[in-house]
PDB file of N, CA and C in Angstrom:
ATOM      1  N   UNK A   1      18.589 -13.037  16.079  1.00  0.00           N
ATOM      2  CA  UNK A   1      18.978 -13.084  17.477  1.00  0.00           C
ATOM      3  C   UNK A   1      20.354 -13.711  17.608  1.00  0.00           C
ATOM      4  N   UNK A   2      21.593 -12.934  17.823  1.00  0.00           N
ATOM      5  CA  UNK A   2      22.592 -13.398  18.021  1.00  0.00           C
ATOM      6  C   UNK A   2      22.539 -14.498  19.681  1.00  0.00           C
ATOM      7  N   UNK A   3      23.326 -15.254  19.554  1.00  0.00           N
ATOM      8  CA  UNK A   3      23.485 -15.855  21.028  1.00  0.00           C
ATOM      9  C   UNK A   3      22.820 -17.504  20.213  1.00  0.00           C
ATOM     10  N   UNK A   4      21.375 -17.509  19.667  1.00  0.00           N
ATOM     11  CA  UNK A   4      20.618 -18.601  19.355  1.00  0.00           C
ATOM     12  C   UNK A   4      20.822 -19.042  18.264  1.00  0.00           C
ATOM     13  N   UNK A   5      20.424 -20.652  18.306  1.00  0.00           N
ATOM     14  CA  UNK A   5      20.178 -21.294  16.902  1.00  0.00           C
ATOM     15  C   UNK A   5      19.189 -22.144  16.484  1.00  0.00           C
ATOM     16  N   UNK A   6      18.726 -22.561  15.338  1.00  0.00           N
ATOM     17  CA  UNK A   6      17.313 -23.117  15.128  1.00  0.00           C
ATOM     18  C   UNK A   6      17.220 -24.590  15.679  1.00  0.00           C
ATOM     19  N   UNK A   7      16.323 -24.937  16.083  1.00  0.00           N
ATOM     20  CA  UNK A   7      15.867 -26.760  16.183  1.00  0.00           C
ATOM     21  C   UNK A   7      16.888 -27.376  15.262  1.00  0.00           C
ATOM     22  N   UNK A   8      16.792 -27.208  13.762  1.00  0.00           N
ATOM     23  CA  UNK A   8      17.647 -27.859  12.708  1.00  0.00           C
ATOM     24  C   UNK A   8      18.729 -27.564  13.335  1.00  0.00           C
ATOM     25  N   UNK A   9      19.682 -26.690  13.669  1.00  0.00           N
ATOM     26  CA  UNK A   9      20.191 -26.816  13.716  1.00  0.00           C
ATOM     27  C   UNK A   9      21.506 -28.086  15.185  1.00  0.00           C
ATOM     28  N   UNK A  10      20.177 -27.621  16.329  1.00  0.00           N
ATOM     29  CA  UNK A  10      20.621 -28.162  17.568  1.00  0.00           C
ATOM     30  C   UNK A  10      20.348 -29.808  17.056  1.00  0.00           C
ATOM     31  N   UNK A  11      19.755 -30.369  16.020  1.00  0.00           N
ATOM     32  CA  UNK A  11      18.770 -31.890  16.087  1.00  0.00           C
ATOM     33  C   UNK A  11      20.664 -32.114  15.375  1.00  0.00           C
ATOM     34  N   UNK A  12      21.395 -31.704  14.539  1.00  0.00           N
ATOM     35  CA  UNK A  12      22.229 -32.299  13.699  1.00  0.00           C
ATOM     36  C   UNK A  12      23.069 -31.997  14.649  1.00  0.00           C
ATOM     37  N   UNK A  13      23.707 -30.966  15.607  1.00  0.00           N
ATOM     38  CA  UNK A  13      24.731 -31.427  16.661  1.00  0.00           C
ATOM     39  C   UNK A  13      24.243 -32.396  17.391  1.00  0.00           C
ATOM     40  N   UNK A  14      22.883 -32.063  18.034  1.00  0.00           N
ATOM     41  CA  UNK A  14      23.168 -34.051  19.496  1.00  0.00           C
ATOM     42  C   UNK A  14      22.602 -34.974  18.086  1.00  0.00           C
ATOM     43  N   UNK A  15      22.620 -34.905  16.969  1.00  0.00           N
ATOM     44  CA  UNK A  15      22.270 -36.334  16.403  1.00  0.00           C
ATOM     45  C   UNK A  15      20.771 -36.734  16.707  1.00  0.00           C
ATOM     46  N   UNK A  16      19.548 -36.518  16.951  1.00  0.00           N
ATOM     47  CA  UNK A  16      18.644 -36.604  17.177  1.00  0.00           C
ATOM     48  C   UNK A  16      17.775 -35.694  15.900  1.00  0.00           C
ATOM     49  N   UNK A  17      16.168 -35.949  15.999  1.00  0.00           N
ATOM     50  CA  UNK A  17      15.655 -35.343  14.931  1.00  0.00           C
ATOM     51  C   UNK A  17      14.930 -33.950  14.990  1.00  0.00           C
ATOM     52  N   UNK A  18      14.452 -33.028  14.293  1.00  0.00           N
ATOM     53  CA  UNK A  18      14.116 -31.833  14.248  1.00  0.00           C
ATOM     54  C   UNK A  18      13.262 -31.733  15.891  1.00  0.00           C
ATOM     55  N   UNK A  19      12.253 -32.505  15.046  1.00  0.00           N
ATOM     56  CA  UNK A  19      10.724 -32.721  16.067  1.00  0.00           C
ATOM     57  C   UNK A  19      11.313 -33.332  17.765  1.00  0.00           C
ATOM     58  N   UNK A  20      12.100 -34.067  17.369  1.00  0.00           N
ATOM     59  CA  UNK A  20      12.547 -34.419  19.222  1.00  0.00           C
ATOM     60  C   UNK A  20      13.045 -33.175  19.866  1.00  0.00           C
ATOM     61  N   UNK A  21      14.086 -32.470  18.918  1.00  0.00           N
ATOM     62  CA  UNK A  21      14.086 -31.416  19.592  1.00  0.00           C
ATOM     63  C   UNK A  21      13.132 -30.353  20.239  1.00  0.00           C
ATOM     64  N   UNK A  22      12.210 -30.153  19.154  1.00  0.00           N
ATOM     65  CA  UNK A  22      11.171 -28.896  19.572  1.00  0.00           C
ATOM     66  C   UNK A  22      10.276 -29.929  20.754  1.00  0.00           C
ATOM     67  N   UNK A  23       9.838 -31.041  20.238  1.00  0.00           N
ATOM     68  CA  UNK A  23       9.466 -31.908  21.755  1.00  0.00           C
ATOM     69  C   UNK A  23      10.113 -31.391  23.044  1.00  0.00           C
ATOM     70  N   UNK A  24      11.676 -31.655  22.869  1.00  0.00           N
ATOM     71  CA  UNK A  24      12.041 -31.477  24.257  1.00  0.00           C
ATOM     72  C   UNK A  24      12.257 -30.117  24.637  1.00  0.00           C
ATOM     73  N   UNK A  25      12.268 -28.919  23.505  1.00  0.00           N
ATOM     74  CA  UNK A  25      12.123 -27.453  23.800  1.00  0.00           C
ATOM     75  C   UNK A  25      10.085 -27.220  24.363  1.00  0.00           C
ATOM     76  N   UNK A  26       9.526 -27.690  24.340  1.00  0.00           N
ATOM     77  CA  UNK A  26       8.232 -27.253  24.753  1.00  0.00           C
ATOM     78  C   UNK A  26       8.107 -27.886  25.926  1.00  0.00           C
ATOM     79  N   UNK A  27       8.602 -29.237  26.073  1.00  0.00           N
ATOM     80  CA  UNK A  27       8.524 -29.902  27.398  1.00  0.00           C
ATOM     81  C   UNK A  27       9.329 -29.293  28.654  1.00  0.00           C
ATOM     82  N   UNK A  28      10.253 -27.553  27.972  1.00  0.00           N
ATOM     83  CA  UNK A  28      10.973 -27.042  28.776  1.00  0.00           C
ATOM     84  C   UNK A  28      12.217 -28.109  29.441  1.00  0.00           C
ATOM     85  N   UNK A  29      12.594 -28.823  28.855  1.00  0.00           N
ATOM     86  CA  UNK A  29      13.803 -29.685  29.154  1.00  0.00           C
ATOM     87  C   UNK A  29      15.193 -29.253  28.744  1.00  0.00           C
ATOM     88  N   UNK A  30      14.687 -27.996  28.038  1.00  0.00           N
ATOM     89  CA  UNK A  30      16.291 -27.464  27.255  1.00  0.00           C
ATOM     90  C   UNK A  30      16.398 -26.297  27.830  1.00  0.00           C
ATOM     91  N   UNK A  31      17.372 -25.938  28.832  1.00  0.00           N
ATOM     92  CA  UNK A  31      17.082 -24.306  29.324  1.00  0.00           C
ATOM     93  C   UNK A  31      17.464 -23.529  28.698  1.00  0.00           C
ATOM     94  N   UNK A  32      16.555 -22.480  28.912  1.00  0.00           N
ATOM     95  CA  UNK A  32      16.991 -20.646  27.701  1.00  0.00           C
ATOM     96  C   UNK A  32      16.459 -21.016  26.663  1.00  0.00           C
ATOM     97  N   UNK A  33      15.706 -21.656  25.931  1.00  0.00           N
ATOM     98  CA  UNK A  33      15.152 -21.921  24.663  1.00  0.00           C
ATOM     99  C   UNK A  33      13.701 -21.062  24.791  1.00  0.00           C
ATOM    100  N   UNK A  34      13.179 -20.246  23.560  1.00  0.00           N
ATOM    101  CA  UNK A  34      12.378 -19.940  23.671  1.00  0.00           C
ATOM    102  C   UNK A  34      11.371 -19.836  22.264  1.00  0.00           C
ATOM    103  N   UNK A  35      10.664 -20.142  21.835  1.00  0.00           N
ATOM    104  CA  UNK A  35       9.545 -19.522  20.872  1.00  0.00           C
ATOM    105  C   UNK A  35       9.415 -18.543  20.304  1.00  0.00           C
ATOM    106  N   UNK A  36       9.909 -18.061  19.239  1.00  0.00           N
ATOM    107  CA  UNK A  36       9.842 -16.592  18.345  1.00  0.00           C
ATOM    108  C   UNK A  36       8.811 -17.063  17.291  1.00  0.00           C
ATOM    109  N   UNK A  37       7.205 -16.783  17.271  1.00  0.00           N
ATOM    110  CA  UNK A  37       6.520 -16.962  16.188  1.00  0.00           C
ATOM    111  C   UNK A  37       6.358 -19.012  16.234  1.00  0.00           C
ATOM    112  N   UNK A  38       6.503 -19.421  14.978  1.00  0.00           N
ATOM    113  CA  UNK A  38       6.442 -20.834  15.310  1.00  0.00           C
ATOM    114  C   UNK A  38       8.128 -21.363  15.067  1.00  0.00           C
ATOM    115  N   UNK A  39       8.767 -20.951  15.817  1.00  0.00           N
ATOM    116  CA  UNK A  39      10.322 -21.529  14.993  1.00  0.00           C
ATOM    117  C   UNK A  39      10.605 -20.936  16.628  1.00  0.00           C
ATOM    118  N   UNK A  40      11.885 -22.100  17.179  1.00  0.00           N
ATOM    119  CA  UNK A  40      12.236 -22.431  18.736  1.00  0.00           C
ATOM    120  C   UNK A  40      13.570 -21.778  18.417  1.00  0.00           C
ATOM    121  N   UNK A  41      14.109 -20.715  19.457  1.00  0.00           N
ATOM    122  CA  UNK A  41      15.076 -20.513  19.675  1.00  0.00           C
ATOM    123  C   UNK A  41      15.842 -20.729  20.811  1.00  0.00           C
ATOM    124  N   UNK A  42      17.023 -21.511  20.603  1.00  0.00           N
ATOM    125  CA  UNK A  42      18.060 -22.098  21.476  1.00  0.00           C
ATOM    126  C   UNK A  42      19.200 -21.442  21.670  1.00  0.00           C
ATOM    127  N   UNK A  43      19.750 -21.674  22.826  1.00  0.00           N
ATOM    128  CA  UNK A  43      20.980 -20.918  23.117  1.00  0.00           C
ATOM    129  C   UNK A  43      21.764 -21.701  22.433  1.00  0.00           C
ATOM    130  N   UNK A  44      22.904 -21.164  21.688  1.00  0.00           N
ATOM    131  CA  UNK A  44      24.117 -22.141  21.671  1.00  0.00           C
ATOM    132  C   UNK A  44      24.565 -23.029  22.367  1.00  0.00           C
ATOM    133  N   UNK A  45      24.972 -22.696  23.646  1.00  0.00           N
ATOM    134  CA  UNK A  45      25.734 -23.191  24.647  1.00  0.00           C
ATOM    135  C   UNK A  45      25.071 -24.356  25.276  1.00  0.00           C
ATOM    136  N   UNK A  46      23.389 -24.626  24.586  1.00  0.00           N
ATOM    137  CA  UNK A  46      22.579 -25.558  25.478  1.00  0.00           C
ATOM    138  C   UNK A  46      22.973 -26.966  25.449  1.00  0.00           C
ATOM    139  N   UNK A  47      22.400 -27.755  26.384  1.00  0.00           N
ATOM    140  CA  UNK A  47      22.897 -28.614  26.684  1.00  0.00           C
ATOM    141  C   UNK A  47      22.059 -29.522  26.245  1.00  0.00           C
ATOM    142  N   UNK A  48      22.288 -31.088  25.795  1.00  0.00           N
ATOM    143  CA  UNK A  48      21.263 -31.720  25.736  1.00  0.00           C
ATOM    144  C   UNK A  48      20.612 -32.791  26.642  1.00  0.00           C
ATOM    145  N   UNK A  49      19.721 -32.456  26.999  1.00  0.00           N
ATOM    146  CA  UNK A  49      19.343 -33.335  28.330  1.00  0.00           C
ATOM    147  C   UNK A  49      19.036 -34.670  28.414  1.00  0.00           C
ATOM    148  N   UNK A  50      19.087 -35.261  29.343  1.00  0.00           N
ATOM    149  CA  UNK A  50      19.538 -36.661  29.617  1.00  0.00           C
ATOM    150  C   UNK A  50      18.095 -37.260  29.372  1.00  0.00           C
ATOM    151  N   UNK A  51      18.175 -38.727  28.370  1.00  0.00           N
ATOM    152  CA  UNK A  51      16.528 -39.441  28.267  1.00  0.00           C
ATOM    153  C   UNK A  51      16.404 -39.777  29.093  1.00  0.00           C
ATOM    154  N   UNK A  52      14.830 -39.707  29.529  1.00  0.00           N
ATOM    155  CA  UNK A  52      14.271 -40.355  30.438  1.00  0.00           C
ATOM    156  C   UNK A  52      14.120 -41.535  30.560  1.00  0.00           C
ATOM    157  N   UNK A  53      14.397 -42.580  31.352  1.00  0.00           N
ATOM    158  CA  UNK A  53      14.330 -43.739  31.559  1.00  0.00           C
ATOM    159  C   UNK A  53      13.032 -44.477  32.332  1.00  0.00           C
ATOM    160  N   UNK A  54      12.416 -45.928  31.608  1.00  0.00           N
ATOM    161  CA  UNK A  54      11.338 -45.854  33.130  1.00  0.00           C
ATOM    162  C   UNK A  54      11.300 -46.032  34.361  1.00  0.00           C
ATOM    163  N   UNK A  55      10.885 -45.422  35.196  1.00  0.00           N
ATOM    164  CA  UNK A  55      11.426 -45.318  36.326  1.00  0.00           C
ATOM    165  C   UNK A  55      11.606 -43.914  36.842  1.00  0.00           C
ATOM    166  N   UNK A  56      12.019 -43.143  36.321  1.00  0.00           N
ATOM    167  CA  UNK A  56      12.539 -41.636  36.549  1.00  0.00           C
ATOM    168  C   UNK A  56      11.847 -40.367  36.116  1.00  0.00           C
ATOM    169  N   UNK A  57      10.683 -40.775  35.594  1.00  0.00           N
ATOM    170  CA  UNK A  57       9.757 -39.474  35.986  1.00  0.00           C
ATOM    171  C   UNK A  57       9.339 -39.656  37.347  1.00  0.00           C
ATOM    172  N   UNK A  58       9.050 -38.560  37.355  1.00  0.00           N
ATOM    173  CA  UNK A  58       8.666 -38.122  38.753  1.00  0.00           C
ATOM    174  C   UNK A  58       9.358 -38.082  40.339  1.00  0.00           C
ATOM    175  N   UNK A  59      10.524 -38.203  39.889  1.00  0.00           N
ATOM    176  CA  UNK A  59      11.379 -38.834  40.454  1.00  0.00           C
ATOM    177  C   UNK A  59      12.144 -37.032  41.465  1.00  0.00           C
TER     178      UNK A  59
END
């Protein structure tokens, strides 16, 4: 799939780890990311979204 790239790959640009990523790809926090089989596909261009702090769910 041109356009996307793997978890590994998005965890080593924001510096964060494989699994946080696919965490925050299932929690739908990463937009345009989607599920092909068991391996998450991300847009390039995605952004990485801001941690939640306590206080700010539900917010």
């Amino acid at each position: 799939m041109q356009g996307y790239i793997t978890a590994d790959v998005v965890a080593k640009n924001w510096g964060i780890s494989k699994r946080r990523v696919q965490v925050l790809c299932s929690e739908g926090r990463v937009e345009g990311a989607v599920k092909h089989g068991g391996v998450w596909a991300i847009p390039i261009n995605a952004i990485k979204p801001e941690a939640l702090r306590p206080g700010k769910k539900g917010e």
